[in-house]
Protein backbone atom coordinates (compact mmCIF):
# COMPACT_ATOMS: atom_id res chain seq x y z
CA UNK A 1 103.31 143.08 102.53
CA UNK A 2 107.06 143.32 103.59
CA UNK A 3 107.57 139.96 103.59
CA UNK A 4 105.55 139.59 100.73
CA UNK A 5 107.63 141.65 98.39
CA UNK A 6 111.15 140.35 99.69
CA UNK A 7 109.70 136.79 98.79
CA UNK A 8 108.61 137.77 95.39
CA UNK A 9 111.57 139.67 94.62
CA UNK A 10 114.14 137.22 95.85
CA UNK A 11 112.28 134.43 93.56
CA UNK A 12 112.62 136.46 90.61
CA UNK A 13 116.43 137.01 91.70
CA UNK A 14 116.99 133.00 91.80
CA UNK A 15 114.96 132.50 88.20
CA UNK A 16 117.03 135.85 86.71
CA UNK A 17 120.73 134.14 88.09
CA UNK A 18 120.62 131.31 85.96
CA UNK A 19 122.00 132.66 82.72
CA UNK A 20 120.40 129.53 80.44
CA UNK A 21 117.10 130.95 81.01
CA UNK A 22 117.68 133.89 79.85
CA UNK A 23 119.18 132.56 76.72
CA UNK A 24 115.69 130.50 76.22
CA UNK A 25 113.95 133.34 76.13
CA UNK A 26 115.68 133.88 73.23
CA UNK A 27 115.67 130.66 71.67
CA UNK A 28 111.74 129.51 72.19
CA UNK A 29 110.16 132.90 71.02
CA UNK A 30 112.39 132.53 68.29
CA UNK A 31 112.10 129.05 67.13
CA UNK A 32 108.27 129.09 67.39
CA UNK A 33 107.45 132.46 65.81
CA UNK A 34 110.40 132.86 63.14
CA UNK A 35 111.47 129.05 62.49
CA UNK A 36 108.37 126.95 62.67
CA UNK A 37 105.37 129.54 62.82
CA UNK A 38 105.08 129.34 58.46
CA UNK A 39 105.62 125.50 58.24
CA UNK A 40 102.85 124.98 60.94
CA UNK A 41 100.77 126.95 58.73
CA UNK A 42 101.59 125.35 55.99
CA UNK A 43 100.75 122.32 57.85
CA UNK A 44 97.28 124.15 59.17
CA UNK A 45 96.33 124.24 56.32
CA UNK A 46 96.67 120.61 55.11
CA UNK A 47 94.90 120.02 58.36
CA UNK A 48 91.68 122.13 57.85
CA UNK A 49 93.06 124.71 60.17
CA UNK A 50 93.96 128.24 59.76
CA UNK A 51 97.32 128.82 58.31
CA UNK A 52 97.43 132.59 58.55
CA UNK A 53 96.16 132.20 62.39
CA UNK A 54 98.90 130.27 63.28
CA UNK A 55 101.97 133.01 62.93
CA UNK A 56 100.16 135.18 65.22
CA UNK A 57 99.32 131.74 67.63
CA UNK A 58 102.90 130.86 67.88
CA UNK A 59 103.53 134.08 69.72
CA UNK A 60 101.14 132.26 72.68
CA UNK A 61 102.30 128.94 72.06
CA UNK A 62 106.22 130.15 72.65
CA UNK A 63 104.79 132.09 76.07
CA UNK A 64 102.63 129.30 76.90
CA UNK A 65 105.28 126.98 77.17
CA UNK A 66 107.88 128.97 78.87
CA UNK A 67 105.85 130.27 81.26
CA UNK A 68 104.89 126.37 82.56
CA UNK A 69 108.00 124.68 82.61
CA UNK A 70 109.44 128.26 84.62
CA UNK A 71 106.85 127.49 87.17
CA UNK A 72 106.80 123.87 87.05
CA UNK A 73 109.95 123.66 88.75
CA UNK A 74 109.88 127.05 90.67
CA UNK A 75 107.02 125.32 92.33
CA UNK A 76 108.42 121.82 92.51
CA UNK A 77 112.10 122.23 93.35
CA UNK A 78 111.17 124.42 96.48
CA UNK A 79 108.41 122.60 97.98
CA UNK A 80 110.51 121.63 100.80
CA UNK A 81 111.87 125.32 101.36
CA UNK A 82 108.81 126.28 100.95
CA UNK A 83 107.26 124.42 104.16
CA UNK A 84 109.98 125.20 105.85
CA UNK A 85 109.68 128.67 105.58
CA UNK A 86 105.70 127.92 106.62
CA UNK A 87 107.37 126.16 109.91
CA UNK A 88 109.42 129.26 110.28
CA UNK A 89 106.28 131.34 110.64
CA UNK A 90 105.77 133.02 106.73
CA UNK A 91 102.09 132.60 106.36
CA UNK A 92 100.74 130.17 103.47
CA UNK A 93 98.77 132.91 101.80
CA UNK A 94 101.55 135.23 101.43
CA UNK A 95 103.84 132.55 100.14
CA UNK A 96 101.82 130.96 97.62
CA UNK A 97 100.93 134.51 96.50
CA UNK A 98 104.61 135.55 96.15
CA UNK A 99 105.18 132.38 94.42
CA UNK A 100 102.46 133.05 91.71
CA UNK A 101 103.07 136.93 91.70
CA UNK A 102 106.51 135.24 90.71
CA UNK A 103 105.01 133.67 87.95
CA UNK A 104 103.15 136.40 86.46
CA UNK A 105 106.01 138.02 86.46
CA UNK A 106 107.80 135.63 84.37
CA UNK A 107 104.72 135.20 82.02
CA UNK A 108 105.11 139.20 81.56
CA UNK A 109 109.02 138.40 80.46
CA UNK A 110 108.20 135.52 78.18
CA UNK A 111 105.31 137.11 76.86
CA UNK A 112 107.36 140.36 76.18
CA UNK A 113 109.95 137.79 73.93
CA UNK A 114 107.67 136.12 72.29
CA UNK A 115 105.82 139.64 71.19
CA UNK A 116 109.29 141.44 70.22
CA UNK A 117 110.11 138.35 68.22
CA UNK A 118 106.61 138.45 66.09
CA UNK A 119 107.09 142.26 65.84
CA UNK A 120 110.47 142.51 64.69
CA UNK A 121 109.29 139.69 61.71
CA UNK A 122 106.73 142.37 60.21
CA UNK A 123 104.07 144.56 61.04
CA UNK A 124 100.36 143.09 62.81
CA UNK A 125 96.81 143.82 62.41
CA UNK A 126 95.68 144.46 65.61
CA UNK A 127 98.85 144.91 68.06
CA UNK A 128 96.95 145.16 71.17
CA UNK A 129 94.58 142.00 70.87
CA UNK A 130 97.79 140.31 70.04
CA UNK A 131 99.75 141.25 73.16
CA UNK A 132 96.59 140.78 75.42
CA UNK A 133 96.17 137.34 74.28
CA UNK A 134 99.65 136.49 74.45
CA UNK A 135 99.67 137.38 78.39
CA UNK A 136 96.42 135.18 78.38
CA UNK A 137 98.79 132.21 77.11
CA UNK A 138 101.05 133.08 79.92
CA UNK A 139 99.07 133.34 82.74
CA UNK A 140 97.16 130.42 81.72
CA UNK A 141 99.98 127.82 81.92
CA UNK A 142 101.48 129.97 84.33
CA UNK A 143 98.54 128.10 86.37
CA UNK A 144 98.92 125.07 84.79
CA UNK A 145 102.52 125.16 85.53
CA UNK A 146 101.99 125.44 89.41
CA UNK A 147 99.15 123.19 89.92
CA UNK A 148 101.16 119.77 87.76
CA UNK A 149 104.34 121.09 90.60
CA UNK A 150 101.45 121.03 93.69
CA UNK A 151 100.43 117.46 92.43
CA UNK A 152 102.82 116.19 90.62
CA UNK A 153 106.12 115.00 92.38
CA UNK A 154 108.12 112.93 90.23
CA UNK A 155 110.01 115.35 87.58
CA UNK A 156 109.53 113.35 84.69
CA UNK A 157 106.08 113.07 85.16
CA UNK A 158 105.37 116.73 86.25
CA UNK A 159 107.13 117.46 82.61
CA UNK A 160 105.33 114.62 80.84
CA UNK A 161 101.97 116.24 82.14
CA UNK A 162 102.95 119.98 80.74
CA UNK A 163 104.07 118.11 77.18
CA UNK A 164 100.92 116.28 77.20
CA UNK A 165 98.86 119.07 77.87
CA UNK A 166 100.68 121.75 75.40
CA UNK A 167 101.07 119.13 72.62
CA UNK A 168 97.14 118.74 72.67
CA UNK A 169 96.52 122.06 73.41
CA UNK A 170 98.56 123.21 70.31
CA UNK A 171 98.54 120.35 67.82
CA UNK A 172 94.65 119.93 68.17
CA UNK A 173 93.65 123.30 68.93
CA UNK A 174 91.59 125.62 66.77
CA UNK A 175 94.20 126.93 64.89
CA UNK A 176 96.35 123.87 63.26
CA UNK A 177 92.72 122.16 62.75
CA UNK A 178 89.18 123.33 62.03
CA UNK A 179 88.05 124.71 65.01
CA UNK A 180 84.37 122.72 64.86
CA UNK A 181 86.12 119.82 63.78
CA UNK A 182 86.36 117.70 67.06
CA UNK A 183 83.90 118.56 70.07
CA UNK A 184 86.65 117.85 72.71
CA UNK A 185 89.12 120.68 71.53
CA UNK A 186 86.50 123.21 72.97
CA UNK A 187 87.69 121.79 76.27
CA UNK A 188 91.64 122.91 75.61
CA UNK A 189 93.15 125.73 77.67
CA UNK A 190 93.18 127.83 75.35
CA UNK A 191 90.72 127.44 72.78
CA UNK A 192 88.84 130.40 73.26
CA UNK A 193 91.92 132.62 74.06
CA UNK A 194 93.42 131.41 70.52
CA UNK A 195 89.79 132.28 68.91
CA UNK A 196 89.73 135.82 70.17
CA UNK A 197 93.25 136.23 69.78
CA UNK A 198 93.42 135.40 65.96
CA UNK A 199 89.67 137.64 65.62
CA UNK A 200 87.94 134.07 64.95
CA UNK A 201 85.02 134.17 66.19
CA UNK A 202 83.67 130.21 67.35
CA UNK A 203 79.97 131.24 67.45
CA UNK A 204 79.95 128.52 70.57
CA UNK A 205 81.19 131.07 73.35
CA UNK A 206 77.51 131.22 74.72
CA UNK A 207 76.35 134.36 76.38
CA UNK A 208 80.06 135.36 77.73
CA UNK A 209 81.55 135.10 74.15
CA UNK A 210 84.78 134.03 73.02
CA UNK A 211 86.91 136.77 75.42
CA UNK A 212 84.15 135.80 78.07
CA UNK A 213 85.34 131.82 78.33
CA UNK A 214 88.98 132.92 78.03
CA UNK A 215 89.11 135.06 81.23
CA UNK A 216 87.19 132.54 82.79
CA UNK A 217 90.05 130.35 81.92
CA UNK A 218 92.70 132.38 83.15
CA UNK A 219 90.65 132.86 86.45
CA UNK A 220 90.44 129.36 87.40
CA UNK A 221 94.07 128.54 86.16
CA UNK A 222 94.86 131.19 89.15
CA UNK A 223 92.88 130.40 91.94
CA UNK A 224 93.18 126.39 91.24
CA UNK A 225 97.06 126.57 91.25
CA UNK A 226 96.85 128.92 94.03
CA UNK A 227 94.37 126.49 96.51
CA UNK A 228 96.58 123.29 95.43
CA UNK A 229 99.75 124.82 96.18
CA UNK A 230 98.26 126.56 99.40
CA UNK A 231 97.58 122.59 99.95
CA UNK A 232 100.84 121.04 98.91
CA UNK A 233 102.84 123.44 101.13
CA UNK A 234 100.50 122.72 104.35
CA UNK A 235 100.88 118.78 103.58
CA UNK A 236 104.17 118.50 101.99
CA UNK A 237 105.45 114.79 102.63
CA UNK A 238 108.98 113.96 103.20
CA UNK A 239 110.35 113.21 100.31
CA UNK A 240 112.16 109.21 100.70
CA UNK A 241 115.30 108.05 99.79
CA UNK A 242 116.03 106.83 96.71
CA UNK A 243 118.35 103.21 96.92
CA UNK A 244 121.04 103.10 94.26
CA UNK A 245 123.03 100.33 93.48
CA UNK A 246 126.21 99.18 91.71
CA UNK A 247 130.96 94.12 87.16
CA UNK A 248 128.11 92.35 85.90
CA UNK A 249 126.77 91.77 90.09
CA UNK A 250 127.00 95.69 89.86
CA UNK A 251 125.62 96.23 86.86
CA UNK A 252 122.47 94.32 87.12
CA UNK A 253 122.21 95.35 90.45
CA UNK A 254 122.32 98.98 89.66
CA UNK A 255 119.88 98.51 86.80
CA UNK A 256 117.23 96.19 89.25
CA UNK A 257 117.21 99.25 91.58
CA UNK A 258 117.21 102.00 89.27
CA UNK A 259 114.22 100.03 87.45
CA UNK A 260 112.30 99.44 90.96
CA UNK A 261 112.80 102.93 91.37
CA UNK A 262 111.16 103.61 88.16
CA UNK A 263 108.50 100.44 88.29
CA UNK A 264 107.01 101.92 91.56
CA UNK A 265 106.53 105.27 89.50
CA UNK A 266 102.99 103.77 87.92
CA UNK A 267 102.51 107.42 86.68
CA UNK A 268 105.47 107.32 84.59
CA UNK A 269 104.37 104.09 82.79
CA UNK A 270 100.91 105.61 82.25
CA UNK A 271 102.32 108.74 80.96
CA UNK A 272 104.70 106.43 78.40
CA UNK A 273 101.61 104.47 77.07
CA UNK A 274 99.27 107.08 76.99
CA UNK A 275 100.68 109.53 75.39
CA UNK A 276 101.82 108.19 72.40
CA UNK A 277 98.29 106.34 72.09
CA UNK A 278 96.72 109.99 72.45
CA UNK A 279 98.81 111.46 70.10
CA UNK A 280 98.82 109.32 67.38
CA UNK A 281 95.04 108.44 67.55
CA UNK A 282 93.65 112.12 67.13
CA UNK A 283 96.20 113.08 64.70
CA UNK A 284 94.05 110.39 62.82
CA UNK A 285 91.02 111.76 64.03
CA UNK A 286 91.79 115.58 62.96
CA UNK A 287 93.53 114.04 59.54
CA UNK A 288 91.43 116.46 56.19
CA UNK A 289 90.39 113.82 53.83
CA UNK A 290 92.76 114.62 51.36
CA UNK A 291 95.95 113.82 49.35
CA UNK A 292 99.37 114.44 49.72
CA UNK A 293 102.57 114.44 47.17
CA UNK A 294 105.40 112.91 49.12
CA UNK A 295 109.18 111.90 48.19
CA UNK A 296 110.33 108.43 48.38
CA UNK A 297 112.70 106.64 47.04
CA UNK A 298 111.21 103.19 45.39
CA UNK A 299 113.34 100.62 43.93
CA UNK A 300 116.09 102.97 44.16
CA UNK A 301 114.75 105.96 41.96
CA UNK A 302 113.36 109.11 43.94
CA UNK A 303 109.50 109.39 43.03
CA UNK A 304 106.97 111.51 43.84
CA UNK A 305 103.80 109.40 44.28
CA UNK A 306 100.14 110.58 45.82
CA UNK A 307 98.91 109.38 49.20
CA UNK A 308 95.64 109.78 50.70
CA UNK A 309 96.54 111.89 54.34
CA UNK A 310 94.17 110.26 56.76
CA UNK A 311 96.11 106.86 55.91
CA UNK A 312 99.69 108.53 56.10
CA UNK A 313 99.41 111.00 58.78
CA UNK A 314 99.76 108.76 62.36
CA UNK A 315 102.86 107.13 60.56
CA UNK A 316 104.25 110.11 60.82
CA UNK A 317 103.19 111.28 63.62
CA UNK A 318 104.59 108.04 65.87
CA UNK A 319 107.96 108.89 65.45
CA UNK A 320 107.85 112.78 67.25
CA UNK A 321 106.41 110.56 70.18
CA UNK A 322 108.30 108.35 70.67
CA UNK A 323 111.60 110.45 70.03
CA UNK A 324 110.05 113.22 72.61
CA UNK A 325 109.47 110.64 75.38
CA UNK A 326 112.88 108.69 75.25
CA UNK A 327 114.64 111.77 75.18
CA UNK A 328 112.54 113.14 78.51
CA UNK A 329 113.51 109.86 79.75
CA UNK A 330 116.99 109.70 78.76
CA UNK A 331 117.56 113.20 80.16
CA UNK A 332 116.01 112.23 83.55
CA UNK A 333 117.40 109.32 84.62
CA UNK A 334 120.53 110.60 83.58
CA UNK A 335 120.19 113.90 85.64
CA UNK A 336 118.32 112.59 88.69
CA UNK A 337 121.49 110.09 88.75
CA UNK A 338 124.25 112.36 88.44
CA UNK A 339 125.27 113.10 91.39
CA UNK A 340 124.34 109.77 93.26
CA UNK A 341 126.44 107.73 90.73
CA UNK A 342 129.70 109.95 91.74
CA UNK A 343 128.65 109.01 94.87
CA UNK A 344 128.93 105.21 94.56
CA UNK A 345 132.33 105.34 92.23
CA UNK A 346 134.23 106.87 95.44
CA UNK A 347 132.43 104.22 97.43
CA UNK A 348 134.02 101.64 95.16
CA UNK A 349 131.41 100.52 92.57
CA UNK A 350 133.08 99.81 89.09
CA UNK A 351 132.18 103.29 86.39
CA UNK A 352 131.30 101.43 83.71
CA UNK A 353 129.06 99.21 85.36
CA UNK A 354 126.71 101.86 86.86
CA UNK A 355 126.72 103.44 83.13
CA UNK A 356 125.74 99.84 81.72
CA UNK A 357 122.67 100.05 84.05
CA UNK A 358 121.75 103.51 82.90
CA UNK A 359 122.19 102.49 79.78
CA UNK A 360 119.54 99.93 80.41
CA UNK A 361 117.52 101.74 82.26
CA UNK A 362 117.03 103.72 78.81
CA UNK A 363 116.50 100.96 76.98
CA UNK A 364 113.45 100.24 78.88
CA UNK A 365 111.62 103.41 78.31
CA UNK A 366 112.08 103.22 74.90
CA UNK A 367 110.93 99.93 74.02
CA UNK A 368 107.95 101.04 76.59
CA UNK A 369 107.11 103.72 74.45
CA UNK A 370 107.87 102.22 71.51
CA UNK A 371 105.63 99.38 71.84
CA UNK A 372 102.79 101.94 72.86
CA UNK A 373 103.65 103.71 69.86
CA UNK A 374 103.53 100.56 67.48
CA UNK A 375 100.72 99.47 68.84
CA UNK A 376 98.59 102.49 68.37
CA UNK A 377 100.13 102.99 64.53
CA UNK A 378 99.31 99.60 63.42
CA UNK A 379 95.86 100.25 64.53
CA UNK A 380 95.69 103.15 61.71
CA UNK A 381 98.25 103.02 59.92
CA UNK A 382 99.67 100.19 57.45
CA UNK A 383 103.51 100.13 57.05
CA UNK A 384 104.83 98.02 53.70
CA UNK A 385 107.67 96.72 55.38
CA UNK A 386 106.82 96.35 59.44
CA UNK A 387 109.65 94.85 60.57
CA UNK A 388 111.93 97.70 58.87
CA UNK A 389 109.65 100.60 60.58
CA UNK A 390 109.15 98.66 63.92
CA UNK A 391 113.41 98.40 63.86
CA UNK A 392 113.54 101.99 62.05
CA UNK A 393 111.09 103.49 65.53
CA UNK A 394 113.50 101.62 67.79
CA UNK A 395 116.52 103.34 66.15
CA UNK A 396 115.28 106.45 66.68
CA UNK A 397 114.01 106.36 70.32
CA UNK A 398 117.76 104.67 70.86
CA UNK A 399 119.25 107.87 69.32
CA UNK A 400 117.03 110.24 71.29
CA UNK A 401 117.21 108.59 74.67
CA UNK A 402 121.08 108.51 74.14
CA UNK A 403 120.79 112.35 73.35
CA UNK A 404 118.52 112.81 76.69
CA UNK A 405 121.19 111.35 78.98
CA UNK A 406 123.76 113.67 77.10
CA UNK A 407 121.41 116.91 77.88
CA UNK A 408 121.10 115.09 81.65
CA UNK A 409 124.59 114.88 82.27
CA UNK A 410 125.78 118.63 80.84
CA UNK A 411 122.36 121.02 81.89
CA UNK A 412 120.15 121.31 84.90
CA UNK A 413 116.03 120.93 84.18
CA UNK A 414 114.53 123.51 83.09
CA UNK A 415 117.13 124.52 80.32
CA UNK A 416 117.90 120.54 79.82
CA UNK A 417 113.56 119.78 79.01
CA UNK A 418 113.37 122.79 76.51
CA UNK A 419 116.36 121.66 74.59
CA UNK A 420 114.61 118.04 74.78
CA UNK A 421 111.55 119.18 73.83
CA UNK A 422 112.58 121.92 70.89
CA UNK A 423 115.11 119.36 69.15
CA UNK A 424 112.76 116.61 68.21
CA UNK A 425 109.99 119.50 67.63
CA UNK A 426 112.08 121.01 65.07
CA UNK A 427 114.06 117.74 63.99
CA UNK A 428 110.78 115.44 63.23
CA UNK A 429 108.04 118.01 63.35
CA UNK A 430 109.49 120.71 61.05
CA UNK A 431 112.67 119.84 59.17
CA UNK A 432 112.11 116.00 58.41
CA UNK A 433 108.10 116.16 57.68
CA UNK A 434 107.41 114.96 54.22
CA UNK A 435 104.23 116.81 54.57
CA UNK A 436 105.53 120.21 54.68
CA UNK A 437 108.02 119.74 51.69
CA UNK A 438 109.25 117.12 49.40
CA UNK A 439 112.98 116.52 50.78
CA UNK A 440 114.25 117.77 53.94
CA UNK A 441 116.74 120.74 53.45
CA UNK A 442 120.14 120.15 52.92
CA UNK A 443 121.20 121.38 56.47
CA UNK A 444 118.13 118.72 57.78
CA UNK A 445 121.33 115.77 57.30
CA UNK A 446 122.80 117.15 60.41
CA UNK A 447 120.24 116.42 62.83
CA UNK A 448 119.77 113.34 65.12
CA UNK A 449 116.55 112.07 63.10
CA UNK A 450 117.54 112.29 59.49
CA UNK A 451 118.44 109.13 59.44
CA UNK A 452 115.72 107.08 61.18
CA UNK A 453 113.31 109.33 59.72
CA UNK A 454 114.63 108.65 56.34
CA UNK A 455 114.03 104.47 56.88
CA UNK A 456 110.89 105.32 58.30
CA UNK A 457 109.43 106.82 55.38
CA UNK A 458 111.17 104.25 53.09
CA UNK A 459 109.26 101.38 55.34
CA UNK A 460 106.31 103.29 55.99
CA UNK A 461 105.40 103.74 52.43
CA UNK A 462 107.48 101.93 50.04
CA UNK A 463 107.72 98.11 49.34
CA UNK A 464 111.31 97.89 49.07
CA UNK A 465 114.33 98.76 51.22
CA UNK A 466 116.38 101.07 49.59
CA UNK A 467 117.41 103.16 52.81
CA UNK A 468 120.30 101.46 53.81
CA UNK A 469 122.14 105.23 53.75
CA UNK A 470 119.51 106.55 56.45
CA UNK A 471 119.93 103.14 58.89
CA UNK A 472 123.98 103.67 58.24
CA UNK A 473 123.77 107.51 59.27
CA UNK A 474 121.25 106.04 62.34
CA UNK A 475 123.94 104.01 63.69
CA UNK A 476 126.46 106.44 63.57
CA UNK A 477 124.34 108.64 65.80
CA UNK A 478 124.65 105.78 68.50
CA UNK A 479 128.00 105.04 68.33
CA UNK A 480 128.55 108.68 68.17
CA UNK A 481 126.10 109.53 71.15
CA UNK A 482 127.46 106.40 73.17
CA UNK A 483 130.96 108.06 73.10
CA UNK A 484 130.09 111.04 74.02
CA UNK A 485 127.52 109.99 77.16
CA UNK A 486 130.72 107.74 78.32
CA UNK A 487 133.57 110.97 78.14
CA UNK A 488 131.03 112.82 80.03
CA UNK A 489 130.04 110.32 82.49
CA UNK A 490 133.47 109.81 82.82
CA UNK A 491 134.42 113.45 83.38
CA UNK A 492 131.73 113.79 86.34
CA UNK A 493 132.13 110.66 88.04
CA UNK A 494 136.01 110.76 88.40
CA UNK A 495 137.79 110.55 91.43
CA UNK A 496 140.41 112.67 92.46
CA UNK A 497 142.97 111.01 95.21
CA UNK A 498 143.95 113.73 97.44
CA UNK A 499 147.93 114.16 97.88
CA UNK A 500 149.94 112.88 100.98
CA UNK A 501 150.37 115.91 103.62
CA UNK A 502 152.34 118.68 102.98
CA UNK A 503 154.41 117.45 106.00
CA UNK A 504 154.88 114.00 105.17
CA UNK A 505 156.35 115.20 101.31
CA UNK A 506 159.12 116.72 103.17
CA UNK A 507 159.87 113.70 105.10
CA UNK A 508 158.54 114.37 108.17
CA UNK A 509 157.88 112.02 110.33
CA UNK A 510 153.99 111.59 111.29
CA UNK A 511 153.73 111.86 114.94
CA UNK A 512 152.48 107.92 115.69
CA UNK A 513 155.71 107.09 114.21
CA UNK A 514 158.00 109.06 116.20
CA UNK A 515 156.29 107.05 119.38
């Protein structure tokens, strides 16, 4: 028990020092449950869901998500000191347990944010079902969270995995669509725990009921994260060395190697085809058969012309996909780089060529992604002008992978994957969705997809180009991202040339020369 409780407490101590995760547990709770909790319902509601359900599911959503990534990489970053400590002689029992007593832990704090958050916005029905299924959310992902660190190795995918699995959980979950609508959803994390929570009752819970099938979820989440990382820290593997490269000999060398080093990862190209196709096709599926005013501008007037949803809806959804992978996958090959290119530049190899490789390197995730995306899209969804969406998709998984390696180079990953995640949530989900309002808000010009978005929509559903303003503002953003990425790079790859000898700058003689 001794060692138990130093464990526990000393992992709670290395979460607590970092001061950016404190400041998320701000920033999530907040952006979920005061931001985007009454557009989702708004959105709900176009969907066949339950609008008034949703401000009350946010508060879970915002814990949910917190509480995953937290252990994701608690679990993940110390697998090696983790086995060490086995080899040292800490038992694997009362490891893993401090690790997930860890975790509850940290779903108590993010559930506690989330709840102040909803309170302080007004008064709820029932308090205490609220809070309980809240800490449900938690503890839930909480497992989730530690068994995608025992399995998964690779951070991109591990994060991939927990986007994957909250996206769906949230975006086709009972309360953003009609909870009979699509047989599968009963299968989500936390479909019953959202049911109980908002006092819907599914009438499909069986003999345990709604409450019943949520514990039962919680239960395994627990004791399945606990047996695989009880596994992953008997088993560990070393982990190999990655080869890194380094004009235009270094330059395509450093991108052949940093793209072998990605090519071998056949998760990570899974994870950038799949998800998009996932995405887009049950946004289609879950689509109410109904229409929708939207804004456009046609022939260079601003109209406000009908559309029928199921027809509309993947268009729109392609674009949060494809601007949430590239910026996962700017941010991670600019982060698990970092160090290792400062590395080469004192051993000689020329700056801007290892920058042109992870440039390219970017490049190649998002045309992988975008083509997944396209692909999927054309299948249900019919764009007036193609070849202006297909270039306007591009633009904006350009401007989002450029704005992942610019969250790679300045934070770490926990605090550097919420940022990538909440941006294009709010940017393309929220602020620029002509399904929640007419016209984005003014302050919506300021953001990385107003621009794209804007000659999206124009190509999506217009048969004329008149967005020239919106591809203008686009290509600012890359000039304007490409700067910045190349001051920072610059800043943490130069080399300092230590002085002569204190001795020598007086004159001294050095000792060889005096023989």
């Amino acid at each position: 028990m001794t060692a138990y409780a130093v464990l526990t407490r000393r992992f709670l101590l290395e979460y607590g020092r970092n001061p950016v995760n404190l400041l998320v547990l701000v920033l999530v709770p907040v952006v979920f449950v005061l931001v985007a909790a009454e557009p989702m319902a708004d959105a709900a509601e176009l969907l066949g869901g339950t609008g008034l359900a949703v401000e009350i599911a946010t508060t879970g959503w915002a814990a949910a998500f917190l509480a995953a990534l937290a252990m994701y990489f608690q679990t993940r970053q110390a697998r090696s000191a983790d086995r060490r400590l086995v080899l040292a002689g800490v038992r694997v029992p009362v490891l893993v347990g401090a690790r997930i007593s860890t975790g509850l832990a940290i779903a108590a704090f993010v559930s506690a944010a989330a709840l102040g958050t909803l309170f302080l916005r007004g008064e709820v029905d029932d308090p205490l079902r609220v809070i309980a299924g809240t800490l449900m959310f938690a503890v839930v992902y909480v497992g989730i969270g530690a068994a995608v660190g025992a399995v998964v190795r690779d951070p991109v995918n591990g994060t991939v995995v927990i986007l994957l699995i909250w996206i769906l959980d949230v975006f086709f979950g009972p309360a953003l669509t009609s909870p009979d609508r699509v047989e599968l959803t009963r299968w989500m994390p936390t479909h019953f725990i959202t049911l109980w929570m908002v006092d819907l009752p599914s009438g499909h819970g069986g003999r345990l009921g709604d409450l019943g099938l949520a514990l039962v979820w919680v239960a395994a989440s627990l004791i399945g994260s606990w047996l695989l990382l009880a596994r992953a820290t008997r088993t560990g593997r070393r982990s190999h060395p990655q080869r890194r490269p380094g004009w235009l000999r270094q330059a395509t060398t450093g991108f052949r190697l940093g793209f072998r080093q990605y090519r071998r990862n056949a998760a990570l190209w899974v994870l950038l085809v799949t998800v998009p196709i996932i995405f887009i096709w049950l946004s289609k599926l879950i689509t109410e058969e109904q229409f929708s005013v939207m804004r456009v501008i046609d022939d260079g007037r601003d109209v406000d012309l009908r559309y029928w949803l199921p027809d509309t809806h993947a268009g729109t959804m392609a674009p949060i996909a494809v601007a949430s992978l590239a910026t996962v996958a700017g941010l991670f090959i600019a982060l698990n780089n970092r160090d290792g290119d400062r590395r080469l530049v004192l051993a000689g190899v020329h700056r801007s060529a290892l920058l042109t490789s992870r440039f390219a390197e970017v490049g190649v995730a998002v045309l992988v992604t975008s083509a997944a995306s396209l692909a999927v899209t054309a299948m249900v969804f019919q764009a007036e002008q193609w070849g202006a969406f297909i270039g306007g998709i591009l633009l904006l998984g350009v401007v989002y992978g450029l704005f992942g390696m610019c969250l790679g180079f300045l934070l770490d990953r926990v605090s550097g994957v919420l940022i990538a995640f909440v941006v294009p949530f709010l940017d393309l989900g929220i602020t620029q969705s002509p399904m929640l309002r007419l016209e984005p808000p003014g302050p919506a010009v300021l953001l990385p997809g107003y621009g794209p978005y804007r000659l999206l929509i124009d190509a999506g559903l217009t048969k004329t180009f008149d967005e020239t303003e919106g591809l203008l503002i686009g290509l600012a953003w890359v000039l304007g991202l490409t700067l910045i990425v190349t001051l920072v790079f610059t800043a943490r790859t130069r080399v300092e040339h230590h002085r002569a000898h204190p001795r020598h700058a007086h004159g001294e003689r050095h000792p060889a020369a005096a023989t």
